[in-house]
PDB file of N, CA and C in Angstrom:
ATOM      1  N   UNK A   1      -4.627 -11.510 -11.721  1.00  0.00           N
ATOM      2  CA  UNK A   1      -4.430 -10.515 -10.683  1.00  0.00           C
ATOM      3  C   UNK A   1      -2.935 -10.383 -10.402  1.00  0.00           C
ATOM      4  N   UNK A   2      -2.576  -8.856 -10.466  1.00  0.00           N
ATOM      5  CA  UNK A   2      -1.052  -8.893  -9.998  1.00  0.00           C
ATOM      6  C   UNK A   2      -0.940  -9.235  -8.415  1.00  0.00           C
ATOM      7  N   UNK A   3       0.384  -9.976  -8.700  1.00  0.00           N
ATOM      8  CA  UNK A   3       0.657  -9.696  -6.736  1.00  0.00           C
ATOM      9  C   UNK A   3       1.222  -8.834  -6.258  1.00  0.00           C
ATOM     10  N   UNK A   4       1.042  -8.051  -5.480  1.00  0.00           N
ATOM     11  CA  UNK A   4       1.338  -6.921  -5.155  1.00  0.00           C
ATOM     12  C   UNK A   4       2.772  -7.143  -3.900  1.00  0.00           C
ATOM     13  N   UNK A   5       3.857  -6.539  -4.529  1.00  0.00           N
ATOM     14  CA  UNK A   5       5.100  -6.864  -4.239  1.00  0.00           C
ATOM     15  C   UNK A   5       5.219  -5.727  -2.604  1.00  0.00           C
ATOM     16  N   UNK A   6       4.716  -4.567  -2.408  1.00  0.00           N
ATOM     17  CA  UNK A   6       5.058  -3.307  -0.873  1.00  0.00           C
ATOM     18  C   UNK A   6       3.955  -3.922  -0.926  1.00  0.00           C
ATOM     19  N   UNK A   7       4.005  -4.297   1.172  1.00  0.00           N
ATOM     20  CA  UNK A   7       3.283  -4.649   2.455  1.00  0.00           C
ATOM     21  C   UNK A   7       2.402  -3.628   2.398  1.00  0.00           C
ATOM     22  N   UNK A   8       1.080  -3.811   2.764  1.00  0.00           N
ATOM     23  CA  UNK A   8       0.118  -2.674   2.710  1.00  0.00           C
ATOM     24  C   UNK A   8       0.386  -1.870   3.966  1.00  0.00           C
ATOM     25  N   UNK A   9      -0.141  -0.607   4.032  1.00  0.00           N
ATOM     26  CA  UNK A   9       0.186   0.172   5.395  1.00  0.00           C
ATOM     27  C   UNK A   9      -0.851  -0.984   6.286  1.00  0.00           C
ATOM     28  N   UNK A  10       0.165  -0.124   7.590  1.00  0.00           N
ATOM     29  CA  UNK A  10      -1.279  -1.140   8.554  1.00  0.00           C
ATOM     30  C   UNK A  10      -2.322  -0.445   8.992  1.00  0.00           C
ATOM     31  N   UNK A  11      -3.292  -0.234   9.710  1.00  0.00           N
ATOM     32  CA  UNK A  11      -4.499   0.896   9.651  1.00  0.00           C
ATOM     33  C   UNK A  11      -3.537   1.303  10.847  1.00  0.00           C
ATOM     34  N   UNK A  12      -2.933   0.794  12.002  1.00  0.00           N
ATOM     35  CA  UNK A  12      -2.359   1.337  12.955  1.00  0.00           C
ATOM     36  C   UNK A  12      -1.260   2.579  12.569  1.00  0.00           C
ATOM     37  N   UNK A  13      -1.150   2.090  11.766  1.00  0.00           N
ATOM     38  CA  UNK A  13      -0.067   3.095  11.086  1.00  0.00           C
ATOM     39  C   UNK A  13      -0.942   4.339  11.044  1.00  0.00           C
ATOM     40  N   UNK A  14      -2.046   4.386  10.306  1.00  0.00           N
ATOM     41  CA  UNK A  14      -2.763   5.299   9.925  1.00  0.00           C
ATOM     42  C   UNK A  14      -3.261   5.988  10.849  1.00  0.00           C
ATOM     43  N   UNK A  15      -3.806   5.551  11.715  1.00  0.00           N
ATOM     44  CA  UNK A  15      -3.839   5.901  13.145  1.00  0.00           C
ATOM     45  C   UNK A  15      -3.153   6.729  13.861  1.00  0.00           C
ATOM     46  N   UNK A  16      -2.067   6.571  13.996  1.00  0.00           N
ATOM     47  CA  UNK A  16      -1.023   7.069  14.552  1.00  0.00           C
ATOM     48  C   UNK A  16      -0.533   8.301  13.892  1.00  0.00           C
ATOM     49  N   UNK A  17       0.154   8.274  12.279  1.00  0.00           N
ATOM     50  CA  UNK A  17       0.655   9.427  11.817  1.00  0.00           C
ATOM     51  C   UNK A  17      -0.816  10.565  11.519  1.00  0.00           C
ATOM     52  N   UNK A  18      -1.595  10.011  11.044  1.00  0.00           N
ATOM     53  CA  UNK A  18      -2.438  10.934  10.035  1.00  0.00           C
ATOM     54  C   UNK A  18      -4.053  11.511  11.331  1.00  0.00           C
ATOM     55  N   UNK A  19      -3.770  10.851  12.176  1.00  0.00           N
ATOM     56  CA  UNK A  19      -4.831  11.084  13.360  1.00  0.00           C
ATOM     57  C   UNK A  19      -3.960  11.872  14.650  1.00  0.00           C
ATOM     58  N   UNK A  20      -3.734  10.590  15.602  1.00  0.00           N
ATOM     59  CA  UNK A  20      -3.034  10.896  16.830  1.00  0.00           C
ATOM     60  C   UNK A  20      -1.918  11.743  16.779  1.00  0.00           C
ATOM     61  N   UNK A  21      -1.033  11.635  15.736  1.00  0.00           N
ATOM     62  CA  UNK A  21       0.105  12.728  16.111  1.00  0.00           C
ATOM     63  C   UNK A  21      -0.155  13.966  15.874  1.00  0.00           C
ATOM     64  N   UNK A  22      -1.363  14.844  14.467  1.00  0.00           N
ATOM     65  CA  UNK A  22      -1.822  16.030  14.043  1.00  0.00           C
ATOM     66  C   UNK A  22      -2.544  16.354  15.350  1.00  0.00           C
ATOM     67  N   UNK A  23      -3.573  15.440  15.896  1.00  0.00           N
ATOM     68  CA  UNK A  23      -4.656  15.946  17.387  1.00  0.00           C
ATOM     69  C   UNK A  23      -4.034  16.180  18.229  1.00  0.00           C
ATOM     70  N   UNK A  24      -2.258  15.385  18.794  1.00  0.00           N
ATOM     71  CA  UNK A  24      -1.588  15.357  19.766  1.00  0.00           C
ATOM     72  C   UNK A  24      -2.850  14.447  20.518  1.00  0.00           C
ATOM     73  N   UNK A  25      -2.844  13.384  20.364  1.00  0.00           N
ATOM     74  CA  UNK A  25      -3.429  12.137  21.085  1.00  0.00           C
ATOM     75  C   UNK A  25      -2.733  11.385  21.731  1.00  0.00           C
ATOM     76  N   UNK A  26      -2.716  10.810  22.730  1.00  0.00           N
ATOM     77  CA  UNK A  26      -2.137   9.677  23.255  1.00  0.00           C
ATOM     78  C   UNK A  26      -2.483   8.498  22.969  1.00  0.00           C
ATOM     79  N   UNK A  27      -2.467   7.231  23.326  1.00  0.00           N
ATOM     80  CA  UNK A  27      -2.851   6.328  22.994  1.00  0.00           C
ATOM     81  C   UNK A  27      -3.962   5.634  24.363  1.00  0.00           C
ATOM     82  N   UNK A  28      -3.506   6.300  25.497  1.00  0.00           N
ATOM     83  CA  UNK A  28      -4.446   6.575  26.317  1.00  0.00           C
ATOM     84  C   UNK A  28      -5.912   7.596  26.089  1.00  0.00           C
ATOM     85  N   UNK A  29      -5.633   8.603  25.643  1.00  0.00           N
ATOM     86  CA  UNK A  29      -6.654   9.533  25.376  1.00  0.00           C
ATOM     87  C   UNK A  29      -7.550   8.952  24.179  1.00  0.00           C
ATOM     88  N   UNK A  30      -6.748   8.390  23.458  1.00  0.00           N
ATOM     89  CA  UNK A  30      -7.526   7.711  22.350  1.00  0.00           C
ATOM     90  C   UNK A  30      -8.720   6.785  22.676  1.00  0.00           C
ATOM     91  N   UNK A  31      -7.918   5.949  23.756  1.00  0.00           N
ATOM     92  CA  UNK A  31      -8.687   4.398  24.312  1.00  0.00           C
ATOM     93  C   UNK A  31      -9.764   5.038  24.722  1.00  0.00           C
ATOM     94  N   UNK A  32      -9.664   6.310  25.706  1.00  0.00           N
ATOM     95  CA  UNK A  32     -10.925   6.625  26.758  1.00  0.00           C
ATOM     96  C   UNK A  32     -12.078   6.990  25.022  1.00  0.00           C
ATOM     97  N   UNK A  33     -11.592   8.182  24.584  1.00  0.00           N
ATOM     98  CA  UNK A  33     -12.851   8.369  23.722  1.00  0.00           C
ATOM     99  C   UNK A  33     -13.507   7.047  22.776  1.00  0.00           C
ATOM    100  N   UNK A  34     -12.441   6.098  22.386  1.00  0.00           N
ATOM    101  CA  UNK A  34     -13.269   5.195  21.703  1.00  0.00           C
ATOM    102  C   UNK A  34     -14.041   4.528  22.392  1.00  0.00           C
ATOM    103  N   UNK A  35     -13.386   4.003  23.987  1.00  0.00           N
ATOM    104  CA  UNK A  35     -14.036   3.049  24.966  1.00  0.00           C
ATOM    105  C   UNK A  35     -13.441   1.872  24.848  1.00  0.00           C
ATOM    106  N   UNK A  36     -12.370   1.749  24.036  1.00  0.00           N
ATOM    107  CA  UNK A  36     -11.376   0.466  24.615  1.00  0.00           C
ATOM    108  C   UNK A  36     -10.487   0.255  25.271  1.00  0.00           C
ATOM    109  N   UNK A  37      -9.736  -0.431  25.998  1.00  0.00           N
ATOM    110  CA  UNK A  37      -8.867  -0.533  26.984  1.00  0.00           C
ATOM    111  C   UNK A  37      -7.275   0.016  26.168  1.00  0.00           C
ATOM    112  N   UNK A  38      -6.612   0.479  26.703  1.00  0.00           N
ATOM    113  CA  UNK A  38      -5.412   1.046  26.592  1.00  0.00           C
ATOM    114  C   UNK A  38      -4.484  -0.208  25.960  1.00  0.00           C
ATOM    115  N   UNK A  39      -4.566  -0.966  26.521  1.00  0.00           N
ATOM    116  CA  UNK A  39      -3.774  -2.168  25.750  1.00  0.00           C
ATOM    117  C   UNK A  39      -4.506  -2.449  24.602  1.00  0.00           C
ATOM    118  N   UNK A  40      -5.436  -2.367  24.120  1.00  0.00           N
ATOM    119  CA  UNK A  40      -6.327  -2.701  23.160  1.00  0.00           C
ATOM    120  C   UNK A  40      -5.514  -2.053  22.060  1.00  0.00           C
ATOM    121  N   UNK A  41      -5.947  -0.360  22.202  1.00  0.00           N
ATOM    122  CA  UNK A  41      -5.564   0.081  21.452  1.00  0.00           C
ATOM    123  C   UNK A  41      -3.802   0.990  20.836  1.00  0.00           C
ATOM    124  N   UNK A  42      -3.135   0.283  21.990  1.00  0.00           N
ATOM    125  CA  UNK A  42      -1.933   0.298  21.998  1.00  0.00           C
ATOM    126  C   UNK A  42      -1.451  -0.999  20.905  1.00  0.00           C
ATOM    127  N   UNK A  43      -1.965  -2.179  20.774  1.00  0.00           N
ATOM    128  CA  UNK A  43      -1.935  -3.114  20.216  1.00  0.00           C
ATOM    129  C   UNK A  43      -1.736  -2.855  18.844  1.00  0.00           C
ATOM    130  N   UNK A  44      -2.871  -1.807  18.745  1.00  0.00           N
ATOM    131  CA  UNK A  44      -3.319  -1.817  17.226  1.00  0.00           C
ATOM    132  C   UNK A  44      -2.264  -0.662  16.601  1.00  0.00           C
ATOM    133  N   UNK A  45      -1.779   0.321  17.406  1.00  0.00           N
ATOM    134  CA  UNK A  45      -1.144   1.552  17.168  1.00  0.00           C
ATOM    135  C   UNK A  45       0.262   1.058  17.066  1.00  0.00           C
ATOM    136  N   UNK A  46       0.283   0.125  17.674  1.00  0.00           N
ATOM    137  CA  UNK A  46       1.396  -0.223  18.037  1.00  0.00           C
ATOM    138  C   UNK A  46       2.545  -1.544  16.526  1.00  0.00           C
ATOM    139  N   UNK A  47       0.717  -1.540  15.456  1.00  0.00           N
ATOM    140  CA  UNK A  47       0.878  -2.919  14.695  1.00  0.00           C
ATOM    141  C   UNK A  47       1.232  -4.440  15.372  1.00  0.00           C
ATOM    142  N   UNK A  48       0.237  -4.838  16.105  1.00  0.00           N
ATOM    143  CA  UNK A  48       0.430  -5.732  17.006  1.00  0.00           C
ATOM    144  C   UNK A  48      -0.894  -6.435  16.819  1.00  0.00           C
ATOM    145  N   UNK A  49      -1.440  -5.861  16.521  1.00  0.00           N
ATOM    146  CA  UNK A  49      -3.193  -6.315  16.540  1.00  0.00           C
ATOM    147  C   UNK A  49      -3.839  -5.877  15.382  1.00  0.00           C
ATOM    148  N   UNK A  50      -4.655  -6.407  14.540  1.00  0.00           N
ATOM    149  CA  UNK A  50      -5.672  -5.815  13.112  1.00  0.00           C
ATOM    150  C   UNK A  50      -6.907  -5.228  14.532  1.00  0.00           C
ATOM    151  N   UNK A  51      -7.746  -4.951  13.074  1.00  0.00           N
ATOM    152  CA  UNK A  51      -8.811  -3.608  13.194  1.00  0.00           C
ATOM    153  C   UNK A  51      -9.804  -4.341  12.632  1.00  0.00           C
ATOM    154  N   UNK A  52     -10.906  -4.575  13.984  1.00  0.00           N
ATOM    155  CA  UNK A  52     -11.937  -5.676  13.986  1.00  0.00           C
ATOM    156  C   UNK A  52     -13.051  -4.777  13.510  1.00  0.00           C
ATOM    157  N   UNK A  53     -14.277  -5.938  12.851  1.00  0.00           N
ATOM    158  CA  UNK A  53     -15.711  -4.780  12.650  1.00  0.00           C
ATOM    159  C   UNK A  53     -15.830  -3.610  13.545  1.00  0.00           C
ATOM    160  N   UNK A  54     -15.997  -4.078  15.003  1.00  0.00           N
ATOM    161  CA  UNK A  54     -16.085  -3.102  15.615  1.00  0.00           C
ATOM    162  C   UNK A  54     -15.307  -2.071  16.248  1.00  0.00           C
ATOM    163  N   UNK A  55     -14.342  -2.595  15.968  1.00  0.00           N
ATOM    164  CA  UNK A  55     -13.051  -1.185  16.380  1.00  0.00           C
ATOM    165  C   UNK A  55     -13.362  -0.261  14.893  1.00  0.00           C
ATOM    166  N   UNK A  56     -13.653  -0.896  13.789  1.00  0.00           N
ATOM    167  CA  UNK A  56     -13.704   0.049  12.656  1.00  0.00           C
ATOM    168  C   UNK A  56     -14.600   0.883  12.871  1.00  0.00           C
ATOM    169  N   UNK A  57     -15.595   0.433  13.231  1.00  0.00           N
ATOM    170  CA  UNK A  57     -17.071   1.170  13.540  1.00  0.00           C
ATOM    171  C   UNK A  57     -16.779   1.884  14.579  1.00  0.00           C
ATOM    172  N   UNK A  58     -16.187   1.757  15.331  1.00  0.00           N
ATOM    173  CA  UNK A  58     -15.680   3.079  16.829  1.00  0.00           C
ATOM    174  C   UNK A  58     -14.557   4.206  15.520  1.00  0.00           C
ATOM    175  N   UNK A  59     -13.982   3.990  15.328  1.00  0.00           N
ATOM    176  CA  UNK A  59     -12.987   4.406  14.515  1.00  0.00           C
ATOM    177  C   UNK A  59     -13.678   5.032  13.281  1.00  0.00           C
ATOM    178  N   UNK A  60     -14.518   4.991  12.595  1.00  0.00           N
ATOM    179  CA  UNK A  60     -15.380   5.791  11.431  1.00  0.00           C
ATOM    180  C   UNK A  60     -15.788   6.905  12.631  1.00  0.00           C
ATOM    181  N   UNK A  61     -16.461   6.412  13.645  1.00  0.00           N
ATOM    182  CA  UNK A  61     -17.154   7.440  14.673  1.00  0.00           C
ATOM    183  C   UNK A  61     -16.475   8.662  14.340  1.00  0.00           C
ATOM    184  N   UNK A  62     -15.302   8.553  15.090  1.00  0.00           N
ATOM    185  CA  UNK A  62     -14.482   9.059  16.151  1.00  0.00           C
ATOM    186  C   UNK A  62     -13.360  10.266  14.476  1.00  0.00           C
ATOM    187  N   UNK A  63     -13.469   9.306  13.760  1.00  0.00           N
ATOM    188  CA  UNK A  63     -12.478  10.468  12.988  1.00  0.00           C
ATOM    189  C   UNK A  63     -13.702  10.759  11.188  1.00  0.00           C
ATOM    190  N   UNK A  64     -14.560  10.710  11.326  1.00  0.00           N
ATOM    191  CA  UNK A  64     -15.510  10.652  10.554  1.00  0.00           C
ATOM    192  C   UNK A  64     -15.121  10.152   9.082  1.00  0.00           C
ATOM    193  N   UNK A  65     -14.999   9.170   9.576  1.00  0.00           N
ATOM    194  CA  UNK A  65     -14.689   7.938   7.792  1.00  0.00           C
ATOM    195  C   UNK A  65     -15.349   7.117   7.376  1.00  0.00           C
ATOM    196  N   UNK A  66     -15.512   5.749   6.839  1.00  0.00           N
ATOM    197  CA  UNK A  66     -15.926   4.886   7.067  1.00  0.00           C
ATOM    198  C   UNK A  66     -15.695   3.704   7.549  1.00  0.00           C
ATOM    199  N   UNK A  67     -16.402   2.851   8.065  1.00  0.00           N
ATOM    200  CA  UNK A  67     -16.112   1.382   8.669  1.00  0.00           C
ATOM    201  C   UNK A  67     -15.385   0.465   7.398  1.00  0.00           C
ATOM    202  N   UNK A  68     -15.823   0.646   6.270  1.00  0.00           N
ATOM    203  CA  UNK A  68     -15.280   0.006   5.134  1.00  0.00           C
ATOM    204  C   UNK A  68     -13.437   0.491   4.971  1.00  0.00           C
ATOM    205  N   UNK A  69     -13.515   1.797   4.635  1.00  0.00           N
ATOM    206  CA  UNK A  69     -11.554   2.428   5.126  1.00  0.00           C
ATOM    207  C   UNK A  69     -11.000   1.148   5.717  1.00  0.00           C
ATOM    208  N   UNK A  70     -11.276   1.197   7.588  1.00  0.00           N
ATOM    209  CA  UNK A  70     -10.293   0.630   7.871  1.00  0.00           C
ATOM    210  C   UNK A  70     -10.337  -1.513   7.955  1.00  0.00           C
ATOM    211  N   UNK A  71     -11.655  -1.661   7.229  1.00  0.00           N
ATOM    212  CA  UNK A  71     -11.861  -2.922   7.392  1.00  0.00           C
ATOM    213  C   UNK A  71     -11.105  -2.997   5.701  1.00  0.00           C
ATOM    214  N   UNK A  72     -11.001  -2.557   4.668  1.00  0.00           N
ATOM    215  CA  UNK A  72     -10.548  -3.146   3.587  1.00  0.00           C
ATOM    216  C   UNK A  72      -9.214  -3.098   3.809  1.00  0.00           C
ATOM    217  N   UNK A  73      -7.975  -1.475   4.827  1.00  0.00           N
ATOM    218  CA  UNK A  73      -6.598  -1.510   4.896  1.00  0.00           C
ATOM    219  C   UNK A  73      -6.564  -3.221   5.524  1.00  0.00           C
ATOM    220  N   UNK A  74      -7.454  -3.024   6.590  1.00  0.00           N
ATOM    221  CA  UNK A  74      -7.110  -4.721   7.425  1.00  0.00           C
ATOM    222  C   UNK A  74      -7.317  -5.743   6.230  1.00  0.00           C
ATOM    223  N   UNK A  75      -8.280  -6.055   5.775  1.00  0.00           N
ATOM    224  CA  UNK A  75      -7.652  -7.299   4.567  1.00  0.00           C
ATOM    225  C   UNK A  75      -6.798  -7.192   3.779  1.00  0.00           C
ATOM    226  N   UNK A  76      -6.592  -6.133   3.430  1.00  0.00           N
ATOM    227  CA  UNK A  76      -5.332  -5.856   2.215  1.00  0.00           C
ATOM    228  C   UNK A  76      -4.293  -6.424   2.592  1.00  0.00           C
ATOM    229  N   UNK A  77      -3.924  -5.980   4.080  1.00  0.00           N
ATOM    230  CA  UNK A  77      -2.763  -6.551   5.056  1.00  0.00           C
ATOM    231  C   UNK A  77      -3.042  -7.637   5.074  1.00  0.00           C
ATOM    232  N   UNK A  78      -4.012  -8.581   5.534  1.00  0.00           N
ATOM    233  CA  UNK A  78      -4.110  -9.896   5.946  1.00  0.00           C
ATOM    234  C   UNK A  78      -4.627 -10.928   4.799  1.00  0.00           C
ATOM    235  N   UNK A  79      -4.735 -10.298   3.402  1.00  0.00           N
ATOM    236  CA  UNK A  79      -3.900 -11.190   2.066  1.00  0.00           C
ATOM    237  C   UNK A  79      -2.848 -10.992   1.872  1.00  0.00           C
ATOM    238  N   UNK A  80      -2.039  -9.781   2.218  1.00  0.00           N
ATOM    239  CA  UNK A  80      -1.214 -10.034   1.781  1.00  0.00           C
ATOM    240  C   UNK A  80       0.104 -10.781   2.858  1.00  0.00           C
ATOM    241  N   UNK A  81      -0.755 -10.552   4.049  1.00  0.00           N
ATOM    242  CA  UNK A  81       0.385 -11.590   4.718  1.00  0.00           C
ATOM    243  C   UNK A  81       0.408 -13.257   4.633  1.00  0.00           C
ATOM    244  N   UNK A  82      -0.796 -13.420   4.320  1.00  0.00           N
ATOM    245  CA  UNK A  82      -1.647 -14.975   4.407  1.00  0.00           C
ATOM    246  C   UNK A  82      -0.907 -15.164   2.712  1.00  0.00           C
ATOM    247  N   UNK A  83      -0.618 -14.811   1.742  1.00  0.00           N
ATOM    248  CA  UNK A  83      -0.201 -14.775   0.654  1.00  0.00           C
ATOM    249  C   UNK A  83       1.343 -15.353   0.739  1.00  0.00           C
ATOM    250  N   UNK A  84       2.094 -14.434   1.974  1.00  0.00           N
ATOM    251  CA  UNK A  84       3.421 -15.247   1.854  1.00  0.00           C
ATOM    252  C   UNK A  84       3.821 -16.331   3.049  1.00  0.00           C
ATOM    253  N   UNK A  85       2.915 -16.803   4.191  1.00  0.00           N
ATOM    254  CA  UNK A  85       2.887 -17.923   4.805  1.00  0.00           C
ATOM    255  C   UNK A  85       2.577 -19.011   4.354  1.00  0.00           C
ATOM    256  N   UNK A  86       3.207 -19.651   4.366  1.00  0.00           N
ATOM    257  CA  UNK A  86       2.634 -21.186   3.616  1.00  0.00           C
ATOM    258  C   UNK A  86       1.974 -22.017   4.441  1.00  0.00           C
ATOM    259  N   UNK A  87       0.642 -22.174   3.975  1.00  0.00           N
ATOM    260  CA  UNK A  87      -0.393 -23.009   4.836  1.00  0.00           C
ATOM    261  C   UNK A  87      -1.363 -24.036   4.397  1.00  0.00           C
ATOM    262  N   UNK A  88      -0.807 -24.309   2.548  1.00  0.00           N
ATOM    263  CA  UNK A  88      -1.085 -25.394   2.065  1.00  0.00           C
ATOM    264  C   UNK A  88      -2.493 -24.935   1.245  1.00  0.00           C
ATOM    265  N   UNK A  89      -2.553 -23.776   1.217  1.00  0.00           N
ATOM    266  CA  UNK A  89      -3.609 -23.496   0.702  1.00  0.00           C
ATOM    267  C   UNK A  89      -2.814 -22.888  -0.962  1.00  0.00           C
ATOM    268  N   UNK A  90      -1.938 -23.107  -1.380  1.00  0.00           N
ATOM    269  CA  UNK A  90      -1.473 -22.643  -2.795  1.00  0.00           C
ATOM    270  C   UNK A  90      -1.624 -24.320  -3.245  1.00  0.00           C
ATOM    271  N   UNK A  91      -1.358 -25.557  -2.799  1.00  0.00           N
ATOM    272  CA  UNK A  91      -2.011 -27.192  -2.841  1.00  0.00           C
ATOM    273  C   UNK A  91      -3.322 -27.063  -3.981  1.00  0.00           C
ATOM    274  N   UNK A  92      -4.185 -25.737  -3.345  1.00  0.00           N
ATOM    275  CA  UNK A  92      -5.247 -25.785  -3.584  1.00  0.00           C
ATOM    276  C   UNK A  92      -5.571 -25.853  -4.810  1.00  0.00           C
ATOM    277  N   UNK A  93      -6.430 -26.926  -5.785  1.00  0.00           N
ATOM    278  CA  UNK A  93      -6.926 -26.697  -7.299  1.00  0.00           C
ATOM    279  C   UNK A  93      -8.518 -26.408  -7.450  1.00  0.00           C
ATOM    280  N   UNK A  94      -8.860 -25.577  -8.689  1.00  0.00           N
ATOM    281  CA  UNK A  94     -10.064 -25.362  -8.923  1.00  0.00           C
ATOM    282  C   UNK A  94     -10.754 -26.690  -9.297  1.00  0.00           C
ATOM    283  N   UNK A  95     -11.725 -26.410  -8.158  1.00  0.00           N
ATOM    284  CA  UNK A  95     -12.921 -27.831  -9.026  1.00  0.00           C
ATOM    285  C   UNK A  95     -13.506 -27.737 -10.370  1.00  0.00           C
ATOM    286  N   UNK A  96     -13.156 -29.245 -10.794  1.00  0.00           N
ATOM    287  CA  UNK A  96     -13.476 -29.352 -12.375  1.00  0.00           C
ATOM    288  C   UNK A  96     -14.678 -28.870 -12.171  1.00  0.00           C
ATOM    289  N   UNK A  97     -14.920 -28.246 -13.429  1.00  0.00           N
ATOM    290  CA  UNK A  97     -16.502 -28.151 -14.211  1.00  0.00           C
ATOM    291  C   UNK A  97     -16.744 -26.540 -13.761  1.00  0.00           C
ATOM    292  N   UNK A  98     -16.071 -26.025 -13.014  1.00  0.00           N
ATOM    293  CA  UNK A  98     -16.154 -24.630 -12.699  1.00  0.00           C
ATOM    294  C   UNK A  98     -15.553 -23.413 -13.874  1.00  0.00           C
ATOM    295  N   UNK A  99     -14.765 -23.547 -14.887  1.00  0.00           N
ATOM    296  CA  UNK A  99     -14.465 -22.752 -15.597  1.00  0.00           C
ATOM    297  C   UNK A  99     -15.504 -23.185 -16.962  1.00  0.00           C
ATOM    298  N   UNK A 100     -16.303 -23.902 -17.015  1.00  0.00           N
ATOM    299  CA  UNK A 100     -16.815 -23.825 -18.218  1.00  0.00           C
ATOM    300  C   UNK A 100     -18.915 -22.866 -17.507  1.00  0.00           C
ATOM    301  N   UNK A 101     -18.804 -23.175 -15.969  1.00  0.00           N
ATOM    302  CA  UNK A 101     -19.558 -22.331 -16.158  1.00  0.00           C
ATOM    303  C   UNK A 101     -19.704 -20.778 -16.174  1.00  0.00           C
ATOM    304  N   UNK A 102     -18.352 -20.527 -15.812  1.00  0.00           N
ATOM    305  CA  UNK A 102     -17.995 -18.851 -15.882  1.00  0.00           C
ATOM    306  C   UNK A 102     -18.024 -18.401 -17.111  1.00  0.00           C
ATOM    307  N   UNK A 103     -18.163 -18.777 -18.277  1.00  0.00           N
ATOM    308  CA  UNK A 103     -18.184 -18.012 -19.298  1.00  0.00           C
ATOM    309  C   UNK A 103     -19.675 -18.355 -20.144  1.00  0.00           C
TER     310      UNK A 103
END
């Protein structure tokens, strides 16, 4: 697998340019229609916060996408940030006897 060298967008990002700024949304107006608190979703707009099952699932609602969209941008981001923190998990070796049953 290559490692992928550009930071993935963040879904907040996405949010913001390709939604809220074309609707002229606020980040208030946003919160009321999804039903989360203004800091919530200031968080996320803001790239401060990822994009949980259920914010995805308010968020497919609300701009008609899917829950999968913004739950795969959120892991993309959060391998690839967990990729350059070191947390002892690159330590990690494959358990013997596992490559002879993959083939």
């Amino acid at each position: 697998m290559r490692a992928r060298t550009r930071r993935p967008t963040h879904p907040g990002s996405v949010i913001r340019l390709d939604y809220m700024e074309p609707l002229g949304l606020s980040v208030t107006a946003l919160a009321e229609r999804l039903g989360v608190s203004r800091k919530h979703m200031s968080g996320i707009v803001n790239e401060r916060a990822g994009v949980t099952p259920d914010m995805a699932l308010r968020l497919s609602r609300a701009f008609g996408t899917t829950p999968g969209l913004w739950l795969n941008m959120q892991q993309a981001l959060d391998l690839f940030e967990a990729q350059r923190t070191p947390g002892g998990w690159e330590k990690v070796e494959a358990l013997p006897g596992l490559s002879e049953r993959a083939g």
